[in-house]
Protein backbone atom coordinates (compact mmCIF):
# COMPACT_ATOMS: atom_id res chain seq x y z
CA UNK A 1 -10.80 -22.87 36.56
CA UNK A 2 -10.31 -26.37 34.66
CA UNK A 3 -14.05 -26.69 34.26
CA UNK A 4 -14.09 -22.85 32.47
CA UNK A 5 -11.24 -23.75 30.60
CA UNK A 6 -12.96 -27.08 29.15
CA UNK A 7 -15.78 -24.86 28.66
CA UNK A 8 -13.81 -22.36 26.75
CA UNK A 9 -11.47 -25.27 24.28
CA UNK A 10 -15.24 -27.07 23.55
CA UNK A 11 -15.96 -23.86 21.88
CA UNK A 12 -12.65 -22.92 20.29
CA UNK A 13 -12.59 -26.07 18.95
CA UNK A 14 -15.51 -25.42 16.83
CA UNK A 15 -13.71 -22.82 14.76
CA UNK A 16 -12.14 -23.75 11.21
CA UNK A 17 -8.87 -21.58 12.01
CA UNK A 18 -8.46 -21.86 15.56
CA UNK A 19 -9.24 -25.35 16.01
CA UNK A 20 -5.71 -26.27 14.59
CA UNK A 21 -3.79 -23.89 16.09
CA UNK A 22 -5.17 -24.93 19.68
CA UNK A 23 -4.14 -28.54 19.17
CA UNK A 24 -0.85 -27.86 18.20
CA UNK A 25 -0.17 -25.62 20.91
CA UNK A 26 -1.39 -28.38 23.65
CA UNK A 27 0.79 -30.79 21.40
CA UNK A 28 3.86 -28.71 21.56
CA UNK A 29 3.04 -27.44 25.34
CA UNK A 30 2.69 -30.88 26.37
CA UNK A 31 5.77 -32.23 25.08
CA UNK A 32 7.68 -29.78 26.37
CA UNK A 33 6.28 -29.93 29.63
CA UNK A 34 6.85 -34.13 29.47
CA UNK A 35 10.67 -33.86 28.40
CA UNK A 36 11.43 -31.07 30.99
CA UNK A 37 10.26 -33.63 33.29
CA UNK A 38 11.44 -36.88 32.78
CA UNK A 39 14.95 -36.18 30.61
CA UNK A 40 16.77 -35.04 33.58
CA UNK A 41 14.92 -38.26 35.41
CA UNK A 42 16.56 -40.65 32.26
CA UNK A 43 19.70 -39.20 32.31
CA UNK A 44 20.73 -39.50 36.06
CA UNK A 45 19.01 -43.27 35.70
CA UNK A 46 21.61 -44.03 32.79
CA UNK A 47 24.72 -42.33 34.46
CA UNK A 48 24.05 -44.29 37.27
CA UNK A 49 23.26 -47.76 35.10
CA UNK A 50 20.39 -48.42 36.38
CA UNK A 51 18.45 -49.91 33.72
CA UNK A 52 15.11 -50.93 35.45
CA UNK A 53 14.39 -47.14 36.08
CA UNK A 54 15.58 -46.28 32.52
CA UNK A 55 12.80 -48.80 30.91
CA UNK A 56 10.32 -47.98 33.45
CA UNK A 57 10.96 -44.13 32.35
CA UNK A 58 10.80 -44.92 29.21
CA UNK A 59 7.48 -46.75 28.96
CA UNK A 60 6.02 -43.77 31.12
CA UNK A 61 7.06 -41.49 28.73
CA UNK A 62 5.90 -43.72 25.47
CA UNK A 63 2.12 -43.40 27.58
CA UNK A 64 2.29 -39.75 28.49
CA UNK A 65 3.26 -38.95 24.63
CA UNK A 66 0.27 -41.16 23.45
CA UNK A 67 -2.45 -39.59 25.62
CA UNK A 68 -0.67 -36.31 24.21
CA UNK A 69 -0.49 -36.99 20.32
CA UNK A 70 -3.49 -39.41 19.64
CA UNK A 71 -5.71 -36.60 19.72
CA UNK A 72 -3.92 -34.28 17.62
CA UNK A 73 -3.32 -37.20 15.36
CA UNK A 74 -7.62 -37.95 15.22
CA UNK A 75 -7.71 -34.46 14.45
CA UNK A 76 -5.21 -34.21 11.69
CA UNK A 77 -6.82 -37.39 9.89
CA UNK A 78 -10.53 -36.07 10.11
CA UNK A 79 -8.98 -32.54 8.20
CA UNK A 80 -7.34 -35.05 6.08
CA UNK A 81 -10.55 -37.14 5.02
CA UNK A 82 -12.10 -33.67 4.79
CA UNK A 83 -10.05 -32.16 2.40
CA UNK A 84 -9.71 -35.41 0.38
CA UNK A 85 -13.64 -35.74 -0.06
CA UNK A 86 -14.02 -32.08 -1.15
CA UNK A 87 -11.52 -33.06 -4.14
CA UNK A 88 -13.84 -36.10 -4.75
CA UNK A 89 -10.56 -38.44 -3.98
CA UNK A 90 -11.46 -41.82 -2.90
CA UNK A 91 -11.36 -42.21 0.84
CA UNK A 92 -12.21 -46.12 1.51
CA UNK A 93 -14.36 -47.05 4.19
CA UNK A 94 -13.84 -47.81 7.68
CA UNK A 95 -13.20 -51.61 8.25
CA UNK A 96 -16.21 -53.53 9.10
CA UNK A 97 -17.34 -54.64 12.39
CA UNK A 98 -17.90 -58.39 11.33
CA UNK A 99 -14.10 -58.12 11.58
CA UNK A 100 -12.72 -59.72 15.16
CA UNK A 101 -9.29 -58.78 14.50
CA UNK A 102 -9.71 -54.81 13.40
CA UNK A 103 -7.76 -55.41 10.33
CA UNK A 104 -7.68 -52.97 7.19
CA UNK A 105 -6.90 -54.97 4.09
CA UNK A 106 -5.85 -51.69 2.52
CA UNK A 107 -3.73 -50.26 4.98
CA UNK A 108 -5.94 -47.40 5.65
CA UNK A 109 -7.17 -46.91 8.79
CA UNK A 110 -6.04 -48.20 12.47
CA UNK A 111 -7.69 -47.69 15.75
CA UNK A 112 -6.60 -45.00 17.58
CA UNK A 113 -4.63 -46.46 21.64
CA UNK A 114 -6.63 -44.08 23.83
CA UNK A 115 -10.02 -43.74 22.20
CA UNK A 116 -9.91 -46.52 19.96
CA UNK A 117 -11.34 -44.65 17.25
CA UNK A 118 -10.32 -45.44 13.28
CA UNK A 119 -7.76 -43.32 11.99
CA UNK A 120 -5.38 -43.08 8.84
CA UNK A 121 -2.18 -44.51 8.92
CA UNK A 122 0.84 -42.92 8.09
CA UNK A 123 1.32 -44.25 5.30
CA UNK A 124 -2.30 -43.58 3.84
CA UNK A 125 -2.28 -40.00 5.52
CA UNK A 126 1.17 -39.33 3.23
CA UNK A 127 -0.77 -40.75 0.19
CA UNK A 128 -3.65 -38.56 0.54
CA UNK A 129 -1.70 -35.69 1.33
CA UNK A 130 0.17 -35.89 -1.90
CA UNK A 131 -2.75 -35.98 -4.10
CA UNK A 132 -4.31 -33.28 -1.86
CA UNK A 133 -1.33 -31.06 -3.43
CA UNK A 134 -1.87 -32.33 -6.69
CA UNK A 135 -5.43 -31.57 -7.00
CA UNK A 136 -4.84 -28.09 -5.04
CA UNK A 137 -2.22 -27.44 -7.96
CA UNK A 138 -4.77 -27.98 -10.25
CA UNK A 139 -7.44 -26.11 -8.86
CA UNK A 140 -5.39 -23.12 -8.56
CA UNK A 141 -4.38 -23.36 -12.33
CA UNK A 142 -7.98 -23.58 -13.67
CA UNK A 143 -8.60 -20.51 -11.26
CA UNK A 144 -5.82 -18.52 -12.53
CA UNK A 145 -6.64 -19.40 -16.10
CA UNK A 146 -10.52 -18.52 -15.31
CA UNK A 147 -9.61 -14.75 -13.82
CA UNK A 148 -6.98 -14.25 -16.80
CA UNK A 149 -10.33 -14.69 -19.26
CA UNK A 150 -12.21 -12.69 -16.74
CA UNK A 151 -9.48 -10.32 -17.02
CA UNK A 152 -9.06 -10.36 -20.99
CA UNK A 153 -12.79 -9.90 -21.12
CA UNK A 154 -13.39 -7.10 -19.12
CA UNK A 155 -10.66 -5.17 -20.89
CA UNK A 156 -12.28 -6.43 -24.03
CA UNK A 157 -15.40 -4.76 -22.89
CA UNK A 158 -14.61 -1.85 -21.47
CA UNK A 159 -12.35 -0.64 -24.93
CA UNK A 160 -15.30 -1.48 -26.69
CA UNK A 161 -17.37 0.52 -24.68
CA UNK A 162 -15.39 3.42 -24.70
CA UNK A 163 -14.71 3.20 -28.30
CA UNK A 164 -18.58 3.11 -28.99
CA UNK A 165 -19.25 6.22 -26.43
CA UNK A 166 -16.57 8.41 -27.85
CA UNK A 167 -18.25 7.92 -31.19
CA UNK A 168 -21.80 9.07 -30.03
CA UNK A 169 -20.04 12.15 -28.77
CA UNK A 170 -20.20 15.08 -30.71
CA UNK A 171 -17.23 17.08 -31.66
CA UNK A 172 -16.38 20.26 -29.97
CA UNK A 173 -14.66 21.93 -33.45
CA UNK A 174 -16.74 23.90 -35.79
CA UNK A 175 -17.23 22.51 -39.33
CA UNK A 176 -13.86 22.84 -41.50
CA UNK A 177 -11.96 22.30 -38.07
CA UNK A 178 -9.22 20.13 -36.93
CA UNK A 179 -7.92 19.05 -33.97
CA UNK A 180 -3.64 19.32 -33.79
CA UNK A 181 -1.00 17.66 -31.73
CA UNK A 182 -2.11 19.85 -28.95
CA UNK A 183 -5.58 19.09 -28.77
CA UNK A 184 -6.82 22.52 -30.43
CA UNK A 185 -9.14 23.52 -33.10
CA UNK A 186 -7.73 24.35 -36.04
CA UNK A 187 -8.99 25.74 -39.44
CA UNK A 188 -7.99 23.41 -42.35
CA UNK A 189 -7.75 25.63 -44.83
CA UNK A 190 -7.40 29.31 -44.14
CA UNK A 191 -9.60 31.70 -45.96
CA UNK A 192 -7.95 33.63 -48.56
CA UNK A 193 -8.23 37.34 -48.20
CA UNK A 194 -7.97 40.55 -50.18
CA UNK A 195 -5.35 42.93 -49.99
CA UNK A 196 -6.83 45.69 -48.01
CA UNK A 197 -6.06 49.34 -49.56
CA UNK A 198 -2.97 51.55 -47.78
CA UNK A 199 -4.86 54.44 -46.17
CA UNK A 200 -3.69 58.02 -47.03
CA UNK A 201 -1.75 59.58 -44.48
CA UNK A 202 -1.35 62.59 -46.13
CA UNK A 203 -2.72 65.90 -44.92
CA UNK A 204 -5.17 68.14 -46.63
CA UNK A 205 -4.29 70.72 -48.34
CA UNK A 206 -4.83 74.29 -46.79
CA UNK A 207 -7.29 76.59 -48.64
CA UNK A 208 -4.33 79.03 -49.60
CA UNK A 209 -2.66 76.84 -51.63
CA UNK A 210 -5.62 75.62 -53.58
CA UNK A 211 -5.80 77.45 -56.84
CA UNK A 212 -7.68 80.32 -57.63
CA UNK A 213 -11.09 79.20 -59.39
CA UNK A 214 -11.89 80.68 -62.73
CA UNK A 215 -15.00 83.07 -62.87
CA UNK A 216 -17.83 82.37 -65.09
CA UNK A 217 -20.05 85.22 -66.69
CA UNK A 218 -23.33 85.69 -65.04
CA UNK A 219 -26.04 84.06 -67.11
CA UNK A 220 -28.52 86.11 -65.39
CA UNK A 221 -31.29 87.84 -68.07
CA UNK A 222 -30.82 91.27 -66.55
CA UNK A 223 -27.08 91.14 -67.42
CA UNK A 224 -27.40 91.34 -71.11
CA UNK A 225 -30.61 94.00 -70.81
CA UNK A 226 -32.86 90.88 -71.37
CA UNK A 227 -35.82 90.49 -69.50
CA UNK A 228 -38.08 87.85 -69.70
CA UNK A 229 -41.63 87.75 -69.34
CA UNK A 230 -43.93 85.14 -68.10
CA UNK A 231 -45.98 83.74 -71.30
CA UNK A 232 -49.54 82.40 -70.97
CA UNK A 233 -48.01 78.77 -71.33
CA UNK A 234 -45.64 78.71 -68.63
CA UNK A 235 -42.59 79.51 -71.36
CA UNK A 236 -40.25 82.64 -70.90
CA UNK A 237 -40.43 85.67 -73.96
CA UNK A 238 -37.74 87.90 -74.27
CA UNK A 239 -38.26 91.52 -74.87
CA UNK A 240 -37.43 92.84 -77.76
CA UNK A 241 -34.28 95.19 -77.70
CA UNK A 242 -34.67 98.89 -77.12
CA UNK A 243 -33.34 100.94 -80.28
């Protein structure tokens, strides 16, 4: 089971997220696990004065806390040099080995007590944290600032555009037409019309009432003892009167 679980942590490890949350957790699981132990162990060693047992616990748990935090502390300066270097901030480098004593003249680095590897000091970690912040801070204002332009230019665009397709489109109203508050099409100026006639709602009169029609004398040749005769060119000749 400890050999599947090694397996297992080698890989978790390798993630970007979970890598930090594992080491905490076996930080904060270990130190828990190490004060449940040897607290009650200290306190009956003090109630009962006995000092040799009290230093003896004490430098047992001083060892068992190192083995527990130097890793988490290598870990926590490597994301620290990490995150420094991607903000280009100045990360000196480590002491060299000509050096017998291990001595950083900046106050850097230190070697770690259980794998004796360099890491940053607190007081460097601090400083590089703080201008971590700073240039975080900074790169999130020129990102806002770039997506408010982004912003301001896509609405820029897209009013444009719509202004420039609404004027290709045609209008729906007829010529002399208007659109009104509602959105309908209305004639500008109404045509002006003539007065159309009353009709005549009287009725016709009857044939009895009409009046009566005046005769006329017949015109008719044989009505004054006229007749008339056919003449060789086509004109009528009246005969003349009998005495």
């Amino acid at each position: 089971m400890n050999k599947v679980w090694i397996w297992i942590r080698k890989w978790l490890l390798k993630l970007p997220v979970v890598d930090g949350w594992l080491m905490r957790w076996e930080l904060q699981s270990g130190l828990k696990e190490l004060h449940a132990r040897l607290d009650p162990q200290v306190a009956k060693a003090r109630q009962e004065q006995n000092t040799t047992l009290v230093d003896e616990l004490d430098n047992q748990f001083y060892n068992e806390y190192v083995w527990l935090h130097d890793p988490y502390n290598e870990w926590e300066s490597d994301q620290i040099v990490r995150k420094a270097r991607k903000y280009l901030i100045d990360v000196p480098i480590y002491p060299s080995h000509a050096n017998a004593e291990d001595e950083d003249e900046d106050e850097t680095w230190q070697r770690n007590r259980t794998s004796y590897e360099w890491v940053l000091t607190s007081a460097a970690a601090q400083r590089f944290r703080k201008e971590i912040r700073d240039e975080e801070r900074t790169a999130s204002d020129d990102r806002r600032k770039r997506i408010n332009f982004l912003l301001v230019l896509a609405g820029f665009v897209l009013g444009l555009s719509s202004i420039w397709t609404k004027s290709k489109q045609p209008d729906p109203c007829q010529r002399n037409y208007y659109r009104n508050d509602q959105g309908a099409c209305v004639l500008a100026l109404q045509p002006i019309t003539a007065p159309t006639p009353a009709l005549d709602t009287k009725p016709p009169a009857s044939e009895e009432s009409s009046p009566p029609s005046k005769s006329r004398p017949s015109t008719r040749p044989h009505a004054q003892g006229k007749v008339s005769r056919p003449n060789p060119q086509g004109q009528p000749v009246s005969a003349p009167p009998k005495s």
